[in-house]
PDB file of N, CA and C in Angstrom:
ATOM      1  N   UNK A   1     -24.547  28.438   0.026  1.00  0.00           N
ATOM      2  CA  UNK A   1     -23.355  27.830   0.589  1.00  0.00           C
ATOM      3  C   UNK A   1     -22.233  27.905  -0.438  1.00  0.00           C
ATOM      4  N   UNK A   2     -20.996  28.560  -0.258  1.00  0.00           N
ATOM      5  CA  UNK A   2     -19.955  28.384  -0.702  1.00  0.00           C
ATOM      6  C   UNK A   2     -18.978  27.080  -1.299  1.00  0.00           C
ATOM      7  N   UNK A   3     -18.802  26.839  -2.444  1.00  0.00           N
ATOM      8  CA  UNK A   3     -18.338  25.667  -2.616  1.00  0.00           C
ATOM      9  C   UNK A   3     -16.616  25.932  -2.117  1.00  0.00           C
ATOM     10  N   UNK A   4     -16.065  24.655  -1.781  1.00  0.00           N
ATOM     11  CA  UNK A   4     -14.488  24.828  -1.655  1.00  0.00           C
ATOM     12  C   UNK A   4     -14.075  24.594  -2.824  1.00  0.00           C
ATOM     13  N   UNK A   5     -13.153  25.387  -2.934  1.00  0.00           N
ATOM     14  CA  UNK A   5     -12.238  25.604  -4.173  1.00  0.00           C
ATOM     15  C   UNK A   5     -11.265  24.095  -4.379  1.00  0.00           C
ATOM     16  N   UNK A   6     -11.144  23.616  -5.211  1.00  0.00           N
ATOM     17  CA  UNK A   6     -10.778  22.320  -5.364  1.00  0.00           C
ATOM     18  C   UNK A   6      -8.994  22.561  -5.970  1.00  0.00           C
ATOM     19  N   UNK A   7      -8.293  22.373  -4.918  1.00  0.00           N
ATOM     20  CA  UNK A   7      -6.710  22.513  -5.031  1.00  0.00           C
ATOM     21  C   UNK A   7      -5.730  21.637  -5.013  1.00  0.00           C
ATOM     22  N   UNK A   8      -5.499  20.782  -6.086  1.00  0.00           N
ATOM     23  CA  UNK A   8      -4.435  19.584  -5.746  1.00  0.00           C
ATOM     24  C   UNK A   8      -3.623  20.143  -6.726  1.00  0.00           C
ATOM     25  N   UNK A   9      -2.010  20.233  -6.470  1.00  0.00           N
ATOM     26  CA  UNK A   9      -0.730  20.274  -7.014  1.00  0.00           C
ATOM     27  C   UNK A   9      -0.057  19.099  -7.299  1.00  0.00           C
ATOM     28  N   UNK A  10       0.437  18.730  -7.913  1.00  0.00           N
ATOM     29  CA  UNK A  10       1.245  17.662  -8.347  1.00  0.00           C
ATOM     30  C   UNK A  10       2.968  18.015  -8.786  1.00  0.00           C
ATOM     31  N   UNK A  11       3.944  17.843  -8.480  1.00  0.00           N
ATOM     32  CA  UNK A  11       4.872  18.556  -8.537  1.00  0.00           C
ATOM     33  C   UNK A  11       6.102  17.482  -8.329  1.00  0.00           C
ATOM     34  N   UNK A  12       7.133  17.083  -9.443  1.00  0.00           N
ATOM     35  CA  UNK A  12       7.727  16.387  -9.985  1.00  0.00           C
ATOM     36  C   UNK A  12       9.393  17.083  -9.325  1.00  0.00           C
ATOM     37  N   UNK A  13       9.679  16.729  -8.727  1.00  0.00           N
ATOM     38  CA  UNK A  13      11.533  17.129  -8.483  1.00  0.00           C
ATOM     39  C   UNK A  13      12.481  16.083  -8.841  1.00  0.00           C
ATOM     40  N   UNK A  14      13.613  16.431  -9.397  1.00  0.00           N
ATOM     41  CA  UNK A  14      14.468  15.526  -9.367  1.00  0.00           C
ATOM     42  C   UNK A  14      14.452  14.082  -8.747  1.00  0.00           C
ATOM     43  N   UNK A  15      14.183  14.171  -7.547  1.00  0.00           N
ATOM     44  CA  UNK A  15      13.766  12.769  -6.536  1.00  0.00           C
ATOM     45  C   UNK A  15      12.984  12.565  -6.407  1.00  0.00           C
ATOM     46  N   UNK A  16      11.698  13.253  -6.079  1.00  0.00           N
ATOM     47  CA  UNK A  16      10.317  12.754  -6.358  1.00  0.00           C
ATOM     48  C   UNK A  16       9.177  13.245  -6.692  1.00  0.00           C
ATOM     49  N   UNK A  17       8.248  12.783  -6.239  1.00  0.00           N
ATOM     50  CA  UNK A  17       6.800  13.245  -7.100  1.00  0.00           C
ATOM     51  C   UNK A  17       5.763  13.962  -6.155  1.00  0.00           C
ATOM     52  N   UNK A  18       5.867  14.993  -5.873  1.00  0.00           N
ATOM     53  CA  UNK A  18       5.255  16.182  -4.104  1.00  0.00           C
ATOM     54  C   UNK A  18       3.621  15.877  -4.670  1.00  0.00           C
ATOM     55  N   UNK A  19       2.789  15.405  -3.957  1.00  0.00           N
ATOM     56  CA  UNK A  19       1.774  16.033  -4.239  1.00  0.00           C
ATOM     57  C   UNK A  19       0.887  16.370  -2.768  1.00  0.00           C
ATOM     58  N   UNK A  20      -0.091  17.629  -3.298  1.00  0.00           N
ATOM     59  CA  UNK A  20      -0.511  18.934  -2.114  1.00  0.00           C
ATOM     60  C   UNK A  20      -1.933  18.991  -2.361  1.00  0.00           C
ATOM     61  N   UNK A  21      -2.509  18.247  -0.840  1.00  0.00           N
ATOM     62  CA  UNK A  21      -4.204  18.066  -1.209  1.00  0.00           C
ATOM     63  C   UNK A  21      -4.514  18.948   0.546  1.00  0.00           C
ATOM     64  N   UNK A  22      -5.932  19.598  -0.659  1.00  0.00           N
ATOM     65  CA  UNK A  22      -6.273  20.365   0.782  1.00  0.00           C
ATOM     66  C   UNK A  22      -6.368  19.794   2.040  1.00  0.00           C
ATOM     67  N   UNK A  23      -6.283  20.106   3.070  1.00  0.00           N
ATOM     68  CA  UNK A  23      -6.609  19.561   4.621  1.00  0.00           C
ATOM     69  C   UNK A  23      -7.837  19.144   4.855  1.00  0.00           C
ATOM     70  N   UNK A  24      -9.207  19.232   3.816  1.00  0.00           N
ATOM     71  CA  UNK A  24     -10.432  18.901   3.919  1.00  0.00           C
ATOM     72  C   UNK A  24     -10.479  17.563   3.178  1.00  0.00           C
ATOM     73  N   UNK A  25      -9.511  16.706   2.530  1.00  0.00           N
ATOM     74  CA  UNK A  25      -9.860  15.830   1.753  1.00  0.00           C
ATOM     75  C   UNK A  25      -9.713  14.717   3.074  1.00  0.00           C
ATOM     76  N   UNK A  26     -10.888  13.747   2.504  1.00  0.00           N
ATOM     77  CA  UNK A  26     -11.484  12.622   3.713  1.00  0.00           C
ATOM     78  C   UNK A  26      -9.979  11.463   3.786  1.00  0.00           C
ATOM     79  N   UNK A  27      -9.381  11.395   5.068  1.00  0.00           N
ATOM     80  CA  UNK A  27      -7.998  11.309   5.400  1.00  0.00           C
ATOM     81  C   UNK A  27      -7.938   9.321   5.439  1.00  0.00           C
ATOM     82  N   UNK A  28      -9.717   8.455   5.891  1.00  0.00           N
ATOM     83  CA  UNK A  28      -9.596   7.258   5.099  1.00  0.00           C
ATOM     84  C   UNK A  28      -9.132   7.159   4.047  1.00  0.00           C
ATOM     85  N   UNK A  29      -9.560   7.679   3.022  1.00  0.00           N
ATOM     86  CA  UNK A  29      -9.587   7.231   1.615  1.00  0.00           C
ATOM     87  C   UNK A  29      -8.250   7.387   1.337  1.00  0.00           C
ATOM     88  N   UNK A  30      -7.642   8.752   1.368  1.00  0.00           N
ATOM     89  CA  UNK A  30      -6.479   8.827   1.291  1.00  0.00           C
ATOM     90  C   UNK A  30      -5.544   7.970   1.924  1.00  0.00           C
ATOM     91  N   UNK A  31      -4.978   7.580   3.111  1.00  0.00           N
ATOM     92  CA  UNK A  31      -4.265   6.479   3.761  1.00  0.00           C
ATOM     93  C   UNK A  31      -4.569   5.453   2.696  1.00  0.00           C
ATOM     94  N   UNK A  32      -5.935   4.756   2.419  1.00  0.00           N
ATOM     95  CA  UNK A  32      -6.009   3.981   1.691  1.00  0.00           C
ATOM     96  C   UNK A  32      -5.137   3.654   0.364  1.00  0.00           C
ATOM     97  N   UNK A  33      -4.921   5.219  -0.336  1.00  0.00           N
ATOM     98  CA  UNK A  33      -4.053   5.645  -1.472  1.00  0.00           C
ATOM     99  C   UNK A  33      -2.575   5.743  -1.169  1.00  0.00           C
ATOM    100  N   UNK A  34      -2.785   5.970  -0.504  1.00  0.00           N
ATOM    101  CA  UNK A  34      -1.368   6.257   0.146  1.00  0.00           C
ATOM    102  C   UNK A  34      -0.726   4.786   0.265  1.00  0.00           C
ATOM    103  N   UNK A  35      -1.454   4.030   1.127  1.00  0.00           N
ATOM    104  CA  UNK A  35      -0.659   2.153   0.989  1.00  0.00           C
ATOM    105  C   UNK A  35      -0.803   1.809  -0.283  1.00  0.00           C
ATOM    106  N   UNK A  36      -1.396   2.250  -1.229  1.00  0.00           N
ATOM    107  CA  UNK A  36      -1.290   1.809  -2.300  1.00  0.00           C
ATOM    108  C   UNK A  36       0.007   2.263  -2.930  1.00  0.00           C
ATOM    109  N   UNK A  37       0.449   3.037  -2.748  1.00  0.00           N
ATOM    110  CA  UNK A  37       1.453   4.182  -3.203  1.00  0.00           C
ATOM    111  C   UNK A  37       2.640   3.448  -3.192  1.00  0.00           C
ATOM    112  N   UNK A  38       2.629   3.128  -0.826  1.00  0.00           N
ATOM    113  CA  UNK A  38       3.643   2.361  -0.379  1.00  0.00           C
ATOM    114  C   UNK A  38       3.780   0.694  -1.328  1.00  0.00           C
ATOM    115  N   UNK A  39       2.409   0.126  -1.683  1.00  0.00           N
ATOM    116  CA  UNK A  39       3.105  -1.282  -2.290  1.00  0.00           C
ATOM    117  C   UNK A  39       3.234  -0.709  -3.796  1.00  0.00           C
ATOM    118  N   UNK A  40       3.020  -0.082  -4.423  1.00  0.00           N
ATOM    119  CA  UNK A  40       3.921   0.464  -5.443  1.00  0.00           C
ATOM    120  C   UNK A  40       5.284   0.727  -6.013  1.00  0.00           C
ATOM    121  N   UNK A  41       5.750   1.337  -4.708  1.00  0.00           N
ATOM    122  CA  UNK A  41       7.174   1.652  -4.277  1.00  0.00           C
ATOM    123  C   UNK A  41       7.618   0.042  -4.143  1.00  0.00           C
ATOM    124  N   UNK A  42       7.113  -0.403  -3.424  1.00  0.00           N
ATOM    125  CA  UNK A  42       7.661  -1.697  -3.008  1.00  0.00           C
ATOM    126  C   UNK A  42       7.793  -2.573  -3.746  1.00  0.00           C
ATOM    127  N   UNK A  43       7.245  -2.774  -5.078  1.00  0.00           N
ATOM    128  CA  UNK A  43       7.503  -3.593  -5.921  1.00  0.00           C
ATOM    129  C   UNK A  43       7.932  -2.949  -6.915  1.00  0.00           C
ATOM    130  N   UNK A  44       8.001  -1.805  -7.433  1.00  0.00           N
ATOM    131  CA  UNK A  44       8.536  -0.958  -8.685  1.00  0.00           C
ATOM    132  C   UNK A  44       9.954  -1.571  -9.534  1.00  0.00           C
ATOM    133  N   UNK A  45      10.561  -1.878  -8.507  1.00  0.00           N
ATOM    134  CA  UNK A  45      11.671  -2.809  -9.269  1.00  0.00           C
ATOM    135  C   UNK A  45      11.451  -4.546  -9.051  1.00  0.00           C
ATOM    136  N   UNK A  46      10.728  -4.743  -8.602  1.00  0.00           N
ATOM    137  CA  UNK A  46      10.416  -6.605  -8.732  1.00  0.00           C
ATOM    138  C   UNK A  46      10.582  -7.523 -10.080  1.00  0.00           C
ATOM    139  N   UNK A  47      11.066  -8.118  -9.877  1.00  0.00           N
ATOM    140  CA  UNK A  47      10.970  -9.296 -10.970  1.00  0.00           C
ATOM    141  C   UNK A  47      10.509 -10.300 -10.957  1.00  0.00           C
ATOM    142  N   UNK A  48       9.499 -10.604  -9.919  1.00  0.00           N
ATOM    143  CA  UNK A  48       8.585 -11.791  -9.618  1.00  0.00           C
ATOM    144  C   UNK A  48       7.969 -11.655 -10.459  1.00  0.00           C
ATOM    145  N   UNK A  49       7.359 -13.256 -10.775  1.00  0.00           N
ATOM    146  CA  UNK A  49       6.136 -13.429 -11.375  1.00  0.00           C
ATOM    147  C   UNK A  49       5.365 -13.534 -10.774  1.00  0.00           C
ATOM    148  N   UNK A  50       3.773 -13.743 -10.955  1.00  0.00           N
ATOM    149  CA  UNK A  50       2.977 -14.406 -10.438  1.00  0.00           C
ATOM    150  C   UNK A  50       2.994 -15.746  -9.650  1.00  0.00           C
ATOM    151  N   UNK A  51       2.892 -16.637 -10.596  1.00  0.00           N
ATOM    152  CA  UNK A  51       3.664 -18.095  -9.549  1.00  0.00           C
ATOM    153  C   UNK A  51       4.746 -17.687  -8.808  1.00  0.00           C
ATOM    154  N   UNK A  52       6.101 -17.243  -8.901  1.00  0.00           N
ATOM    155  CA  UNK A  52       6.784 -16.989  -7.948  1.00  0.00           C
ATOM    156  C   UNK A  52       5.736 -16.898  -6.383  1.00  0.00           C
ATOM    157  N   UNK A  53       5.222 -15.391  -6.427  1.00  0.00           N
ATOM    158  CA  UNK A  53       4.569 -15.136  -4.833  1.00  0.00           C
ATOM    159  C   UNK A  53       3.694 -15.778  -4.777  1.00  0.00           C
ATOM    160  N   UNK A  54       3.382 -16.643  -5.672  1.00  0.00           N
ATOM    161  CA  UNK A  54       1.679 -17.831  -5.105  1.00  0.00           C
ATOM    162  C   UNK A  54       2.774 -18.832  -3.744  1.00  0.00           C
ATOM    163  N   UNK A  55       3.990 -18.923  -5.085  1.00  0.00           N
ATOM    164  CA  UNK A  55       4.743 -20.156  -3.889  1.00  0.00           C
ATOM    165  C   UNK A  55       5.175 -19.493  -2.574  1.00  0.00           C
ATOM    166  N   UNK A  56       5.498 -18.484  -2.496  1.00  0.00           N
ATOM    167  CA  UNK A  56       6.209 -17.370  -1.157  1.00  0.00           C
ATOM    168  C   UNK A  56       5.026 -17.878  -0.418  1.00  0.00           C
ATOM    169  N   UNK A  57       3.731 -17.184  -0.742  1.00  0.00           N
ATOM    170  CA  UNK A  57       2.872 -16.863   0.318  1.00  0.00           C
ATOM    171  C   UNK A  57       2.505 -18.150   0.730  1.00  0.00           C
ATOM    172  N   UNK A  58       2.715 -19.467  -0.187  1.00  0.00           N
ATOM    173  CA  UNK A  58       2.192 -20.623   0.573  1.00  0.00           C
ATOM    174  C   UNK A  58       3.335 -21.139   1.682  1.00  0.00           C
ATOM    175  N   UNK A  59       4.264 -20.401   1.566  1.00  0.00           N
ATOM    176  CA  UNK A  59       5.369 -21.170   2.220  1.00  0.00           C
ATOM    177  C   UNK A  59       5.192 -20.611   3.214  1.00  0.00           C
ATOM    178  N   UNK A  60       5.147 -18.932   3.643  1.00  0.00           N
ATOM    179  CA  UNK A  60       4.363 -17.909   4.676  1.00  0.00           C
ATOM    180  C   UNK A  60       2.856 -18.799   5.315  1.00  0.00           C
ATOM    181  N   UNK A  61       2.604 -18.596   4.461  1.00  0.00           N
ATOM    182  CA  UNK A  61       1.121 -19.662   5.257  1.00  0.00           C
ATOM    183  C   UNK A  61       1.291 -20.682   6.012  1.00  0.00           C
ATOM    184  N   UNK A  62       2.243 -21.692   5.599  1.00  0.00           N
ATOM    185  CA  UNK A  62       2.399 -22.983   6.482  1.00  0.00           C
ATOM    186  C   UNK A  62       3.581 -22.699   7.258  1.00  0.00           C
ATOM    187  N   UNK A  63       4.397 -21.717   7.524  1.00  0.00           N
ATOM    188  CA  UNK A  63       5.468 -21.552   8.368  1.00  0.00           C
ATOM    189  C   UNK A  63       4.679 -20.940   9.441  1.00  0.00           C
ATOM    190  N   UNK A  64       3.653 -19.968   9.378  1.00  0.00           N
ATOM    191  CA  UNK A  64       2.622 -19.265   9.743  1.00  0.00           C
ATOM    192  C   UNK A  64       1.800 -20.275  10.754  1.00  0.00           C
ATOM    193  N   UNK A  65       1.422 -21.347  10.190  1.00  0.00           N
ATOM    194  CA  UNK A  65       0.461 -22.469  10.892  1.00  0.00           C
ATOM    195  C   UNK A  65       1.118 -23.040  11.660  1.00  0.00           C
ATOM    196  N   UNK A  66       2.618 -23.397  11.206  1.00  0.00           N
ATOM    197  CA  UNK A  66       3.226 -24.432  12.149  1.00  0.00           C
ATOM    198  C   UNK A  66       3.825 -23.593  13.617  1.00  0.00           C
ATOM    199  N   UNK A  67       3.590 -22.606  13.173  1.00  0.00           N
ATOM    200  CA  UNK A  67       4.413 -21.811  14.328  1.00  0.00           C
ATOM    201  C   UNK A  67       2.670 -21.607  15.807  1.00  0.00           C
ATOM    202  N   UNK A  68       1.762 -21.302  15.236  1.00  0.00           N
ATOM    203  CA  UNK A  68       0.744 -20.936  15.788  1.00  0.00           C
ATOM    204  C   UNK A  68      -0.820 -21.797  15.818  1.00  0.00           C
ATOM    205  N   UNK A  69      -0.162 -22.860  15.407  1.00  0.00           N
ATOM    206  CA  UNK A  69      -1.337 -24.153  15.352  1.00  0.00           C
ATOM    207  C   UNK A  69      -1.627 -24.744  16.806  1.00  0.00           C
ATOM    208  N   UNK A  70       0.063 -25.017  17.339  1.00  0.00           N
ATOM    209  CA  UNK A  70      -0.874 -25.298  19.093  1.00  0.00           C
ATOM    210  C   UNK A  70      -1.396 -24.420  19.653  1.00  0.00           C
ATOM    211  N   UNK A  71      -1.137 -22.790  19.394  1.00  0.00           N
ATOM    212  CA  UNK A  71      -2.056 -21.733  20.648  1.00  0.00           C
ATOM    213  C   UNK A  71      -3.743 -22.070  19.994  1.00  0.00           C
ATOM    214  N   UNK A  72      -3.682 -22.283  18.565  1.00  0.00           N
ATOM    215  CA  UNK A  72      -4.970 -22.104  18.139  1.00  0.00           C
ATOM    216  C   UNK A  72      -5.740 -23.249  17.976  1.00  0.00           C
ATOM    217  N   UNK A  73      -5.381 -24.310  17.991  1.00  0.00           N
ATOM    218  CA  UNK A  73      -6.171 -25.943  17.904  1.00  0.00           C
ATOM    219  C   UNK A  73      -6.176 -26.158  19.535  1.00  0.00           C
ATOM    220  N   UNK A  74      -7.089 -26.630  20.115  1.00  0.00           N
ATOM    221  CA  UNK A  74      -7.296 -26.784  21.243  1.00  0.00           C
ATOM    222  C   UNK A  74      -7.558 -28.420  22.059  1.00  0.00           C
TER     223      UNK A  74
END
């Protein structure tokens, strides 16, 4: 059996960073990498701390509950 030739490019332009993976690479894992990529991007310029988003997400959480506590308490 023939092995596949193992081909990833990586390729840097002015604006961004191309990279070129064969059509056989398993397309879970990748997506997986890929959102990783996206919250990368997404915080690359952040200046939060830690405590900062502990407090966000608790405030998300209980804005979260109060909005959807009567469909879900019965």
């Amino acid at each position: 059996m023939k092995q596949k030739k193992r081909v990833m490019i990586i390729e840097r332009t002015e604006k961004e960073v191309i990279i070129r993976l064969p059509s056989y690479v398993d397309t879970n894992g990748l997506q997986r990498f890929v959102d990783y990529l996206a919250y990368k991007e997404a915080t690359a310029l952040s200046k939060a701390n830690q405590s900062a988003v502990d407090i966000l997400a608790k405030e998300i959480k209980k804005g979260w509950w109060e909005i959807n506590r009567r469909r879900l308490v019965k």
